[in-house]
N, C-alpha and C. Protein backbone atom coordinates (compact mmCIF):
# COMPACT_ATOMS: atom_id res chain seq x y z
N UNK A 1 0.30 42.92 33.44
CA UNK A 1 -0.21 43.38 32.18
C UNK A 1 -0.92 42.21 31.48
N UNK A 2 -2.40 42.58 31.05
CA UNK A 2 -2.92 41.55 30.24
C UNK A 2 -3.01 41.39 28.95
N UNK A 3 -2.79 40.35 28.13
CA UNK A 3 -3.01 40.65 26.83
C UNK A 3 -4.33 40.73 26.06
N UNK A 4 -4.28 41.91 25.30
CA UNK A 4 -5.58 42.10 24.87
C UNK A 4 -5.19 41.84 23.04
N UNK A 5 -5.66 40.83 22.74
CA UNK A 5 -6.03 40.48 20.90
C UNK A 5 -6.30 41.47 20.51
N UNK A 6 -5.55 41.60 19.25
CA UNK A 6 -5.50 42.79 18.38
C UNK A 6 -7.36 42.85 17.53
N UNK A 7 -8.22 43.69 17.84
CA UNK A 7 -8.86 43.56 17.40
C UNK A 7 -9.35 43.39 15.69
N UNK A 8 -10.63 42.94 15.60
CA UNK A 8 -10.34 41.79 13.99
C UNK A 8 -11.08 40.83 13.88
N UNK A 9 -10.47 39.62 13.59
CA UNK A 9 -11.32 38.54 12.92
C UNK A 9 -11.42 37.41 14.56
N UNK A 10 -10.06 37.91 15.41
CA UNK A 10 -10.37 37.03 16.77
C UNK A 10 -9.54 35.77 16.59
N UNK A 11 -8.92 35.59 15.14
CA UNK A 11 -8.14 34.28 15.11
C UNK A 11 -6.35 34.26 15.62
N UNK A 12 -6.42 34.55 16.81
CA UNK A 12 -5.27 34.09 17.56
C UNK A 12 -4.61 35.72 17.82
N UNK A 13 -5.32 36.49 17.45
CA UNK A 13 -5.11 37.59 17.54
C UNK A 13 -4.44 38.61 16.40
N UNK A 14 -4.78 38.15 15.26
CA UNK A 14 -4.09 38.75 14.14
C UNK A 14 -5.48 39.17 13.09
N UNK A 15 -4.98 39.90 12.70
CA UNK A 15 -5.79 40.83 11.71
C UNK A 15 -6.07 40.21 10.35
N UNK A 16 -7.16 40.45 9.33
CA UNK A 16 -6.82 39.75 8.03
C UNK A 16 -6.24 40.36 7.40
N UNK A 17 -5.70 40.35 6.64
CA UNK A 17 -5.18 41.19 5.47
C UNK A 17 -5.25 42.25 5.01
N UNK A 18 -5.05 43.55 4.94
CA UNK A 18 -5.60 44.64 4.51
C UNK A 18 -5.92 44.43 3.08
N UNK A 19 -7.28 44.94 3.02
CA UNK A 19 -8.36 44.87 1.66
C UNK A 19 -8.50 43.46 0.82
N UNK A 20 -8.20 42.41 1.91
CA UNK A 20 -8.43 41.15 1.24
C UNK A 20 -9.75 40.79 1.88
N UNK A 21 -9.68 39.72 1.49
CA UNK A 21 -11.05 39.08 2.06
C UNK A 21 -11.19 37.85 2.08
N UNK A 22 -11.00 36.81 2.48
CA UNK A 22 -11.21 35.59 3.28
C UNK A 22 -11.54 34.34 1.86
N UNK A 23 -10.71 33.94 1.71
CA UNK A 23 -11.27 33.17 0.31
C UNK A 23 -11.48 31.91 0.77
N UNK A 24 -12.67 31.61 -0.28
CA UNK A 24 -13.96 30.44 0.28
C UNK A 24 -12.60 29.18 -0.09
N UNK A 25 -12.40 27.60 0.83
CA UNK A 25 -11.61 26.76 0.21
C UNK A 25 -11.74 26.26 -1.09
N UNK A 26 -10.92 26.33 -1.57
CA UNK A 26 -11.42 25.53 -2.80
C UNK A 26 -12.06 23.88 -2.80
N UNK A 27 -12.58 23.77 -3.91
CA UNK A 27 -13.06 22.64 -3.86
C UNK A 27 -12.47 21.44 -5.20
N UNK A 28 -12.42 20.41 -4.71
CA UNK A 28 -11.24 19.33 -5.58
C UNK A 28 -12.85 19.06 -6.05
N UNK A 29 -12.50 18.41 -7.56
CA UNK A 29 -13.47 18.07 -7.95
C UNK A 29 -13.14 16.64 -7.95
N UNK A 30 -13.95 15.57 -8.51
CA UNK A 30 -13.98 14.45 -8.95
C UNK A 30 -13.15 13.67 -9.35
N UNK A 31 -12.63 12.91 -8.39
CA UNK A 31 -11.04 12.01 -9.32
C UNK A 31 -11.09 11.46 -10.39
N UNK A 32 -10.66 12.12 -11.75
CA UNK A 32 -10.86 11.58 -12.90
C UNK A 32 -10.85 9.68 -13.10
N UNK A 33 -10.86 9.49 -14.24
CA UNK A 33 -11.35 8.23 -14.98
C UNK A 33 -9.69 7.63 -13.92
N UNK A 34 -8.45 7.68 -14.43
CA UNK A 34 -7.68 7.17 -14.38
C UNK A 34 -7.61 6.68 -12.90
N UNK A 35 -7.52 7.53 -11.95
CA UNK A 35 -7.16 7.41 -10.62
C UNK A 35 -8.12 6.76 -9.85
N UNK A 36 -9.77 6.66 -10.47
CA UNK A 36 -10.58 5.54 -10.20
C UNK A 36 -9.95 4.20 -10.21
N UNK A 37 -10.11 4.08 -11.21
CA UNK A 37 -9.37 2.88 -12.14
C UNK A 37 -8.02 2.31 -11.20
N UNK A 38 -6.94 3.47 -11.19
CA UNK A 38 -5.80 2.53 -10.34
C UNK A 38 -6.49 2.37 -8.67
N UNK A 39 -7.29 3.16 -8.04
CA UNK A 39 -7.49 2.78 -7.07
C UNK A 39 -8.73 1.07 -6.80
N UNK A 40 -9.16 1.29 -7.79
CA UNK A 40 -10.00 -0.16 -8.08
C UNK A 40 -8.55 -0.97 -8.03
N UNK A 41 -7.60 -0.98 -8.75
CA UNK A 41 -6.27 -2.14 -8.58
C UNK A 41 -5.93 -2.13 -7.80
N UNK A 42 -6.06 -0.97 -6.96
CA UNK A 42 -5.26 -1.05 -5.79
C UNK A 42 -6.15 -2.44 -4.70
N UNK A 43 -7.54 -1.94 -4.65
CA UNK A 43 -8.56 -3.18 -4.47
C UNK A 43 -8.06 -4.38 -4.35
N UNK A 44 -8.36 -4.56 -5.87
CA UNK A 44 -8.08 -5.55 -6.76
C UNK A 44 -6.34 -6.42 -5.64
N UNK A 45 -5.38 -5.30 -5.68
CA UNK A 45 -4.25 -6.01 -4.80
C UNK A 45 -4.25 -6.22 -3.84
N UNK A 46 -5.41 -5.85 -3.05
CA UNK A 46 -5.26 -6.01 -1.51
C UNK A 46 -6.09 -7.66 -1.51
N UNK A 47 -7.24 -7.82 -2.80
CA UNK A 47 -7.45 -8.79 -2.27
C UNK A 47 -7.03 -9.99 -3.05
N UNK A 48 -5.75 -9.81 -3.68
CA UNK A 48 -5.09 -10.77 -4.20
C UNK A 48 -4.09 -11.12 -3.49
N UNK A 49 -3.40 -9.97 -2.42
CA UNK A 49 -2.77 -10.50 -1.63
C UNK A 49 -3.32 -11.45 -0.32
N UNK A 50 -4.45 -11.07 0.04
CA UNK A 50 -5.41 -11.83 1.22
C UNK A 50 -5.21 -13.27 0.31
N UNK A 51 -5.65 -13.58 -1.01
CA UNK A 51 -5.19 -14.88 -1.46
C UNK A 51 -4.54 -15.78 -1.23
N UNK A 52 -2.96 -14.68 -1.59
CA UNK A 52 -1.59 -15.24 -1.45
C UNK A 52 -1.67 -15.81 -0.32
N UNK A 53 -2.25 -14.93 0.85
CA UNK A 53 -2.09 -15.73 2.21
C UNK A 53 -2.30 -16.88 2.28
N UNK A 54 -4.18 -16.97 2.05
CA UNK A 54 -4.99 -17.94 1.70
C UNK A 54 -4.24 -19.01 1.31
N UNK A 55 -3.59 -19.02 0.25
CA UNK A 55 -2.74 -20.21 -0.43
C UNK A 55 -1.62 -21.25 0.24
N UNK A 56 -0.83 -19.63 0.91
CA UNK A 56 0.62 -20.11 1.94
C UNK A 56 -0.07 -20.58 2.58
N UNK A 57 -1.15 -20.64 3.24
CA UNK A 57 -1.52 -21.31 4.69
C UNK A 57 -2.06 -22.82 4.06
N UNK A 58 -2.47 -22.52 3.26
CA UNK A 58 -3.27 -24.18 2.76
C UNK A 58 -2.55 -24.82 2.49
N UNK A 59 -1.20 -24.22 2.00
CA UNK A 59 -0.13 -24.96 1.57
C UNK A 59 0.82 -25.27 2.27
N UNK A 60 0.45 -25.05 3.33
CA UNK A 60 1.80 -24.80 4.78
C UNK A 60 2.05 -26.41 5.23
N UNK A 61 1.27 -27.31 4.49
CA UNK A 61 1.63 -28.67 5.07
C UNK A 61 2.62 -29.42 4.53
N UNK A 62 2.70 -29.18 3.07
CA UNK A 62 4.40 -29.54 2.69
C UNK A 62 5.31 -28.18 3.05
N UNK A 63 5.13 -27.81 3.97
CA UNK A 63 6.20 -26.96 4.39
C UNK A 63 7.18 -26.98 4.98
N UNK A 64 7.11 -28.37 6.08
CA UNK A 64 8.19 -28.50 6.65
C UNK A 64 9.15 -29.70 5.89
N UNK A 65 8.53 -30.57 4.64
CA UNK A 65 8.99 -30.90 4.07
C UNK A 65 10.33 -30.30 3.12
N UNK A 66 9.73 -29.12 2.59
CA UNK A 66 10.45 -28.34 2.16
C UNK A 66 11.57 -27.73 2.86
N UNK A 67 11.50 -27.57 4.03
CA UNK A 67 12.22 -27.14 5.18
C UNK A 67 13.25 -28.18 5.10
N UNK A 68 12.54 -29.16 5.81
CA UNK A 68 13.58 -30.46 5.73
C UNK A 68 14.59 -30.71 5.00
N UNK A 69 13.75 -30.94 3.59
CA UNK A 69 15.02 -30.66 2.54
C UNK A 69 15.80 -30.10 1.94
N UNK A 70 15.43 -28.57 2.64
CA UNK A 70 16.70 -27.53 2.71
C UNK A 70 17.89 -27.41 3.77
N UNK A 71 17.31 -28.28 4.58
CA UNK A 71 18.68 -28.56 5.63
C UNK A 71 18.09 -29.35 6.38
N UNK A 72 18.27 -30.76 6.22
CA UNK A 72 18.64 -31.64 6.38
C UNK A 72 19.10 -32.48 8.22
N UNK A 73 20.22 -30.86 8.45
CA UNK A 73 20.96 -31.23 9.76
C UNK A 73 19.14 -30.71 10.89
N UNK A 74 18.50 -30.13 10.53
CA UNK A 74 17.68 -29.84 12.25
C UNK A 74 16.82 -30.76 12.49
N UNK A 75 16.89 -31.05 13.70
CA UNK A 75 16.18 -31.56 14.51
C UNK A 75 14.75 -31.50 14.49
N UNK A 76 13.32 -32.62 14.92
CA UNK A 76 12.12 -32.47 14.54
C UNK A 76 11.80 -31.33 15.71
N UNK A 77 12.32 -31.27 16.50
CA UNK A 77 11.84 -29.58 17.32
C UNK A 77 12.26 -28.18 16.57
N UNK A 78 13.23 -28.29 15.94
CA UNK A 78 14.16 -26.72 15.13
C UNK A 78 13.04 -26.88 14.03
N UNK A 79 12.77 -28.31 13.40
CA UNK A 79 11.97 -28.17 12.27
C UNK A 79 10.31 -27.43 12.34
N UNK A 80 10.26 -28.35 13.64
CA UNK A 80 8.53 -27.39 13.75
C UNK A 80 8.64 -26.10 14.20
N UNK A 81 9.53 -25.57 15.25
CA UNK A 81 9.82 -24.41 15.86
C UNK A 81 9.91 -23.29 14.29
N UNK A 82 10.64 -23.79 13.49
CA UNK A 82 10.83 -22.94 12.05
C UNK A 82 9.32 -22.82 11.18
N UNK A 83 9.11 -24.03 11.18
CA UNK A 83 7.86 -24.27 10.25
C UNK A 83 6.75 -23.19 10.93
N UNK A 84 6.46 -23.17 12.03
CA UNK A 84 5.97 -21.81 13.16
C UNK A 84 5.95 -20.49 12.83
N UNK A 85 6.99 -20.76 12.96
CA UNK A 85 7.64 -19.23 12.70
C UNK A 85 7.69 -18.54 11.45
N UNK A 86 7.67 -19.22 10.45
CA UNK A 86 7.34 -19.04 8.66
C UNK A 86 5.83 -19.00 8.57
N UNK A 87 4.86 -20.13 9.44
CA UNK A 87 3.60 -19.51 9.36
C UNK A 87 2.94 -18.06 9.77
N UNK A 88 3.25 -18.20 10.84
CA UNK A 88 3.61 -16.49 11.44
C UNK A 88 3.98 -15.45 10.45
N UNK A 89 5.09 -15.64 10.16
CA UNK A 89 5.48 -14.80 9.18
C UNK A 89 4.65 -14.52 7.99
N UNK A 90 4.34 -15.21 7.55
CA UNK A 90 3.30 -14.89 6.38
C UNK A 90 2.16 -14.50 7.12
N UNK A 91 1.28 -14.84 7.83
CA UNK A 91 -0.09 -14.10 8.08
C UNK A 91 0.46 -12.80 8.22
N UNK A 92 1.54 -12.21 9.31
CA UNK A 92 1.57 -11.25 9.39
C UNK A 92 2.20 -10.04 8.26
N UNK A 93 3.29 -10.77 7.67
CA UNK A 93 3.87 -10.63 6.56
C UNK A 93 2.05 -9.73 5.00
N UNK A 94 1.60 -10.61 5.16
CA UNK A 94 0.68 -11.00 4.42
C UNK A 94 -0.53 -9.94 4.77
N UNK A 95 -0.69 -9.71 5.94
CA UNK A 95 -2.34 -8.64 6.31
C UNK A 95 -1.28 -7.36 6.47
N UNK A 96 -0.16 -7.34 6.63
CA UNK A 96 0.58 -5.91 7.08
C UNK A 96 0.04 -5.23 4.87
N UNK A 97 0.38 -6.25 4.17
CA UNK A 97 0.45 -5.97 2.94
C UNK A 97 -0.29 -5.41 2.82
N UNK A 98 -2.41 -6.05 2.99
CA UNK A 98 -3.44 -5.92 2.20
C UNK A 98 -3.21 -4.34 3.04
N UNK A 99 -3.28 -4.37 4.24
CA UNK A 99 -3.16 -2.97 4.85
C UNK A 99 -2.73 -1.86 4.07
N UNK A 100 -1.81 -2.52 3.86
CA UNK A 100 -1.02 -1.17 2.99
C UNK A 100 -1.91 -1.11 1.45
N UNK A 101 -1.90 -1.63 0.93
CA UNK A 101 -2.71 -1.81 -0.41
C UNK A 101 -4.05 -1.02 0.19
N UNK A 102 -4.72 -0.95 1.35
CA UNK A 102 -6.17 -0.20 1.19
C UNK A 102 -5.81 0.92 1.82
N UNK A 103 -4.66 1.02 2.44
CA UNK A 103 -4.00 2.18 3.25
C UNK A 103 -4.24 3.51 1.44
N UNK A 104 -3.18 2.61 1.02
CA UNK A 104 -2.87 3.68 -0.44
C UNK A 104 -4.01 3.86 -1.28
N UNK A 105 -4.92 3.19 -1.52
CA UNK A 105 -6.27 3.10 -2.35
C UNK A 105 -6.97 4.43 -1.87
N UNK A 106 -7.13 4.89 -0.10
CA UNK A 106 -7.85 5.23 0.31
C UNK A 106 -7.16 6.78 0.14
N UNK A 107 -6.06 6.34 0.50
CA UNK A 107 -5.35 7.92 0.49
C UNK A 107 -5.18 8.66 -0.99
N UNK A 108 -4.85 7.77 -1.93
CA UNK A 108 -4.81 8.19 -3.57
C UNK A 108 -6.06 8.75 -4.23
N UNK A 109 -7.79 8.45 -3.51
CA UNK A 109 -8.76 8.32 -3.74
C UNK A 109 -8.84 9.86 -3.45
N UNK A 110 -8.15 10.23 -2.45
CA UNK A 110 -8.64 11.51 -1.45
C UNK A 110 -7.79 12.52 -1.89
N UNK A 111 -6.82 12.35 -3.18
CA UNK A 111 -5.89 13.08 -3.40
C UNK A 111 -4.82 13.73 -3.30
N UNK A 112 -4.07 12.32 -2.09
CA UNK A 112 -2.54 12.79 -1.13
C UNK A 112 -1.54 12.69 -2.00
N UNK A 113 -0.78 13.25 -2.64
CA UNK A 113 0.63 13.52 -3.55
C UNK A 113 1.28 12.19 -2.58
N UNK A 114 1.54 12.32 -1.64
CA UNK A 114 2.34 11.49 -0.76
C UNK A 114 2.45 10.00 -0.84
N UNK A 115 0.37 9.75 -1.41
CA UNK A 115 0.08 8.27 -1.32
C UNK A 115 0.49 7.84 -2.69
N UNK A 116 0.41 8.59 -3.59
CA UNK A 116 0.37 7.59 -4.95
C UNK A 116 2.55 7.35 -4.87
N UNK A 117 3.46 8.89 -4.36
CA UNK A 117 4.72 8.58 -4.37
C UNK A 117 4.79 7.32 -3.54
N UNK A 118 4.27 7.38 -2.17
CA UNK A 118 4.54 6.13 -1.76
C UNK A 118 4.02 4.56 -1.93
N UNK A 119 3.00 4.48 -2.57
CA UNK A 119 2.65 3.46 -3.44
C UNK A 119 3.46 3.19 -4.37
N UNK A 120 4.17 4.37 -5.31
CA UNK A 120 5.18 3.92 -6.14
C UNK A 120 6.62 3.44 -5.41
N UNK A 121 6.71 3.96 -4.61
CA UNK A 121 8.09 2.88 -3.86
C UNK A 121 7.67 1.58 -3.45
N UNK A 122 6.49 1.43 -2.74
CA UNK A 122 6.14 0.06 -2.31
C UNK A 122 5.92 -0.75 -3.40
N UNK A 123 5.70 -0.22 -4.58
CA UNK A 123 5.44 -1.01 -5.81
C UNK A 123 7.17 -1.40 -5.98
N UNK A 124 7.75 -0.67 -5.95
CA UNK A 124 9.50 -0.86 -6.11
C UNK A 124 9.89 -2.28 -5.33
N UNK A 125 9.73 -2.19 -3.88
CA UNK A 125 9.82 -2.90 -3.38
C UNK A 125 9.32 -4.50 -3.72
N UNK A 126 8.10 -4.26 -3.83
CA UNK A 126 7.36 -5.58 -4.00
C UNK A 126 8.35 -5.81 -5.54
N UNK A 127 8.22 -5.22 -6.50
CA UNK A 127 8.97 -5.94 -7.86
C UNK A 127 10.15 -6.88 -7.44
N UNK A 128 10.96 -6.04 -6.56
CA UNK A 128 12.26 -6.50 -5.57
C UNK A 128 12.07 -8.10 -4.98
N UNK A 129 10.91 -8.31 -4.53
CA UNK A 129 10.08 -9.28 -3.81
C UNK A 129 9.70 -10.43 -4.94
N UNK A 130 8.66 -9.99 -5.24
CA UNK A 130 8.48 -10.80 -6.76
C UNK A 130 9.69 -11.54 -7.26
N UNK A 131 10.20 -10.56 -7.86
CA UNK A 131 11.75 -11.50 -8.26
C UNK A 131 12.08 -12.42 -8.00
N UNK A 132 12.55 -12.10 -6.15
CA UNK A 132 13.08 -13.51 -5.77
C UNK A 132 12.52 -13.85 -5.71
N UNK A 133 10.86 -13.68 -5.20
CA UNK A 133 10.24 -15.15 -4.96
C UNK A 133 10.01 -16.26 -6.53
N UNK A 134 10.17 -15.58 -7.81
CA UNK A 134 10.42 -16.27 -8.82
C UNK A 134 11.51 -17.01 -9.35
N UNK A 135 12.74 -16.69 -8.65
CA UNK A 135 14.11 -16.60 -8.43
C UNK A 135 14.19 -17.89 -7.79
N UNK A 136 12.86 -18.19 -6.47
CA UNK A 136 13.55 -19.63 -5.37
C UNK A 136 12.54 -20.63 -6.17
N UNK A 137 13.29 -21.67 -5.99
CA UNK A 137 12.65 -22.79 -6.36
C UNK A 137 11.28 -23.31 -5.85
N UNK A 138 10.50 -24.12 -6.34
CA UNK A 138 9.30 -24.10 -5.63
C UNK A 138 8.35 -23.34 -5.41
N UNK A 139 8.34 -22.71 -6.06
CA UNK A 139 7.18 -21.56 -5.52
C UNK A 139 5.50 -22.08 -5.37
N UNK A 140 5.45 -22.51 -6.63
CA UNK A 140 4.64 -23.69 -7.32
C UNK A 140 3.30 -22.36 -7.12
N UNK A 141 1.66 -23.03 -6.72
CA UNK A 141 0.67 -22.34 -6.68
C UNK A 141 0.75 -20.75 -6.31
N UNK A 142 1.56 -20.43 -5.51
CA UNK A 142 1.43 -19.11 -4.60
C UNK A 142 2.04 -18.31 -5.13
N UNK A 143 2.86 -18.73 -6.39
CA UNK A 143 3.58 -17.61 -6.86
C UNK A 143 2.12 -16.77 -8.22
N UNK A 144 1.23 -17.93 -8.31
CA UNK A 144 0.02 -17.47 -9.34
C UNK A 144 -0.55 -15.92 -8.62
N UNK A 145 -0.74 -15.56 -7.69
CA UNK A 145 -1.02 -14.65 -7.12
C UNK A 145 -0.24 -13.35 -6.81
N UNK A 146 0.82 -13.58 -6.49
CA UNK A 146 2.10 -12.92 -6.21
C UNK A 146 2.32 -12.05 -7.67
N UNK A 147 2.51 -12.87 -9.06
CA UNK A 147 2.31 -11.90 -10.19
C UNK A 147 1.22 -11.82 -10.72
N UNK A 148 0.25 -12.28 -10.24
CA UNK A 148 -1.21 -10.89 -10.77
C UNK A 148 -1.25 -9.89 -9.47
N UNK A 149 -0.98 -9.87 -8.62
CA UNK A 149 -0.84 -8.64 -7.40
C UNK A 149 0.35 -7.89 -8.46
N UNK A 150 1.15 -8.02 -9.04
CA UNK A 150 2.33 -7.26 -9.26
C UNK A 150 1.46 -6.73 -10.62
N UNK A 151 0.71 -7.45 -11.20
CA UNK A 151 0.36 -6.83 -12.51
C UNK A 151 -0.98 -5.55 -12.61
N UNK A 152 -1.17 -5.69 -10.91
CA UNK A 152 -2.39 -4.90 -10.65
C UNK A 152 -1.45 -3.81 -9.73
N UNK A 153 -0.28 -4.05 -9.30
CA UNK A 153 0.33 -3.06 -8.55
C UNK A 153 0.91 -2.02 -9.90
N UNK A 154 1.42 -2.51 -10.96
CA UNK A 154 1.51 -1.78 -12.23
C UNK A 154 1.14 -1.10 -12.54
N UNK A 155 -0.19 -1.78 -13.09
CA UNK A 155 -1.53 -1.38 -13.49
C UNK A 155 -1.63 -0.04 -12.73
N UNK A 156 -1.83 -0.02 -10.87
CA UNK A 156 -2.18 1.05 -10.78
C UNK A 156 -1.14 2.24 -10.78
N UNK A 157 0.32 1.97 -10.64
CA UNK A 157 1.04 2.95 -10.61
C UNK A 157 1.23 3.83 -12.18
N UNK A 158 1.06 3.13 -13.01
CA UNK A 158 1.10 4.15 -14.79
C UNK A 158 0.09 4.76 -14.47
N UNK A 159 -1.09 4.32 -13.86
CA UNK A 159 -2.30 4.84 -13.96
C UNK A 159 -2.29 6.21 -13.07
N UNK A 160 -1.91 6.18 -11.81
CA UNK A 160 -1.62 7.31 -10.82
C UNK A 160 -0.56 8.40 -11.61
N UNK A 161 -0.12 7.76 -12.15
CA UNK A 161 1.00 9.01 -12.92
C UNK A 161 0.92 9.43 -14.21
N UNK A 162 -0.36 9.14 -14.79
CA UNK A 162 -0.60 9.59 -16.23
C UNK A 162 -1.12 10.81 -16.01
N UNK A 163 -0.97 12.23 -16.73
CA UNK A 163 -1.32 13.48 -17.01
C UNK A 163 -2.71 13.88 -16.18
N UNK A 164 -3.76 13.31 -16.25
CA UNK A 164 -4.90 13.85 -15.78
C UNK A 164 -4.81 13.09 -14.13
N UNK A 165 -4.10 12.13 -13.90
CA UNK A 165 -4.08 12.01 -12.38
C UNK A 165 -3.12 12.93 -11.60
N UNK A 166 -2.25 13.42 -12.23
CA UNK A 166 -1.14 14.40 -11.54
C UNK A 166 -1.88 15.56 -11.46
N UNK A 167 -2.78 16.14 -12.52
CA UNK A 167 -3.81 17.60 -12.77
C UNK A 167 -4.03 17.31 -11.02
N UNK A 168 -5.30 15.91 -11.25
CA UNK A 168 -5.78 15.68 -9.48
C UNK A 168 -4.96 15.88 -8.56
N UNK A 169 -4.02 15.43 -8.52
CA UNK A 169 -3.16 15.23 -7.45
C UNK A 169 -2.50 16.57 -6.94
N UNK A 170 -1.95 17.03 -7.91
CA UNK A 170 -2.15 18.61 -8.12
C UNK A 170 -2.54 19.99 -7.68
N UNK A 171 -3.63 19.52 -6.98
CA UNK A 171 -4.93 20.30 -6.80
C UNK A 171 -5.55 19.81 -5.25
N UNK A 172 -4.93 19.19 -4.06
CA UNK A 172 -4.56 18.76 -3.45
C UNK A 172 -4.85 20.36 -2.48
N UNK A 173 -5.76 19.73 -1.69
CA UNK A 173 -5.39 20.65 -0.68
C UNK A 173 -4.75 20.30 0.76
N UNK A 174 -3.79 21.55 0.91
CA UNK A 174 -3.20 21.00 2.35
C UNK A 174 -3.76 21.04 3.79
C-alpha cells in the first residue's frame, strides 16, 4: 500500500485549516533607540576587553615576578612553566570573552529573548569577576579596563530591559 498525501497545500501532507488562510509572517520592525544603544556597549565591551588582553600581555613581564613573590618555594622551571600557562590563560580567557560580547550584540540586535537573558547572567558573572579581580592585590593598569568593560556591560543590560526593549524583544519571531 502506498501513501498518497492528503490532498491540499502538499506540506507534509496535511490540509490548511478550514476557512483560514495562510497568514503573511509578520514583520519586526526596527530595534528601538534603547537596544541600539546597549548593543553599541555591547561593542564598546568587546573591544575593551581585546584591551584588557592587550594590557595583560604587555604587562606579562613583571609577571613572573609577581609569581615569585607569591610563592617563593618554585623552582625557575615551575616559575616559567606557570608564568606560560597564565599567559595562555588570558589570551584565551580573554578572546573566548570579546566572542561572547559580539556573540550577544549580534543576537540582541536580531531580537533573541534568549540573548539579552543570557547577557544578563554573563553580566552576573563578570560583576563576580570584577570583584575579585579588585579584591587581589596588584591589579595596577589592567584593572582600568576591566571596570569600564563592567560599566559598559551595565550600561547595556538596564538598557536591554527598559520597557521599549522588552516591546522588541517581545515581538520576536520564532
Amino acid at each position: 500500500m502506498t501513501y498518497e498525501p492528503y490532498p491540499g497545500n502538499g506540506a507534509g501532507g496535511y490540509q490548511a485549516y478550514p476557512g483560514g488562510t495562510p497568514q503573511p509572517p509578520q514583520q519586526r520592525g526596527p530595534a528601538p533607540g534603547t537596544v541600539v544603544n546597549a548593543v553599541r556597549l555591547m561593542y564598546v565591551g568587546a573591544a575593551l576587553s581585546l584591551i584588557g588582553v592587550i594590557i595583560n600581555l604587555a604587562t606579562s613581564g613583571s609577571l613572573k615576578t609577581r609569581l615569585h613573590n607569591g610563592d617563593k618555594s618554585l623552582t625557575p622551571t615551575q616559575l616559567n612553566n606557570l608564568a606560560h600557562f597564565e599567559i595562555v590563560v588570558v589570551i584565551v580567557v580573554g578572546l573566548i570573552g570579546v566572542g561572547l560580547w559580539l556573540w550577544m550584540a549580534w543576537k540582541s540586535q536580531a531580537g533573541r529573548n534568549w540573548a539579552r537573558v543570557t547577557g544578563t547572567v554573563f553580566f552576573g558573572i563578570f560583576t563576580l569577576l570584577t570583584l575579585i579581580s579588585l579584591a587581589r592585590a596588584g591589579g595596577g593598569l589592567g584593572l582600568i579596563p576591566d571596570v569600564l568593560t563592567w560599566l559598559a556591560g551595565l550600561g547595556a543590560v538596564i538598557l536591554l530591559w527598559r520597557k521599549n526593549s522588552s516591546e522588541f524583544f517581545r515581538r520576536q519571531l520564532f
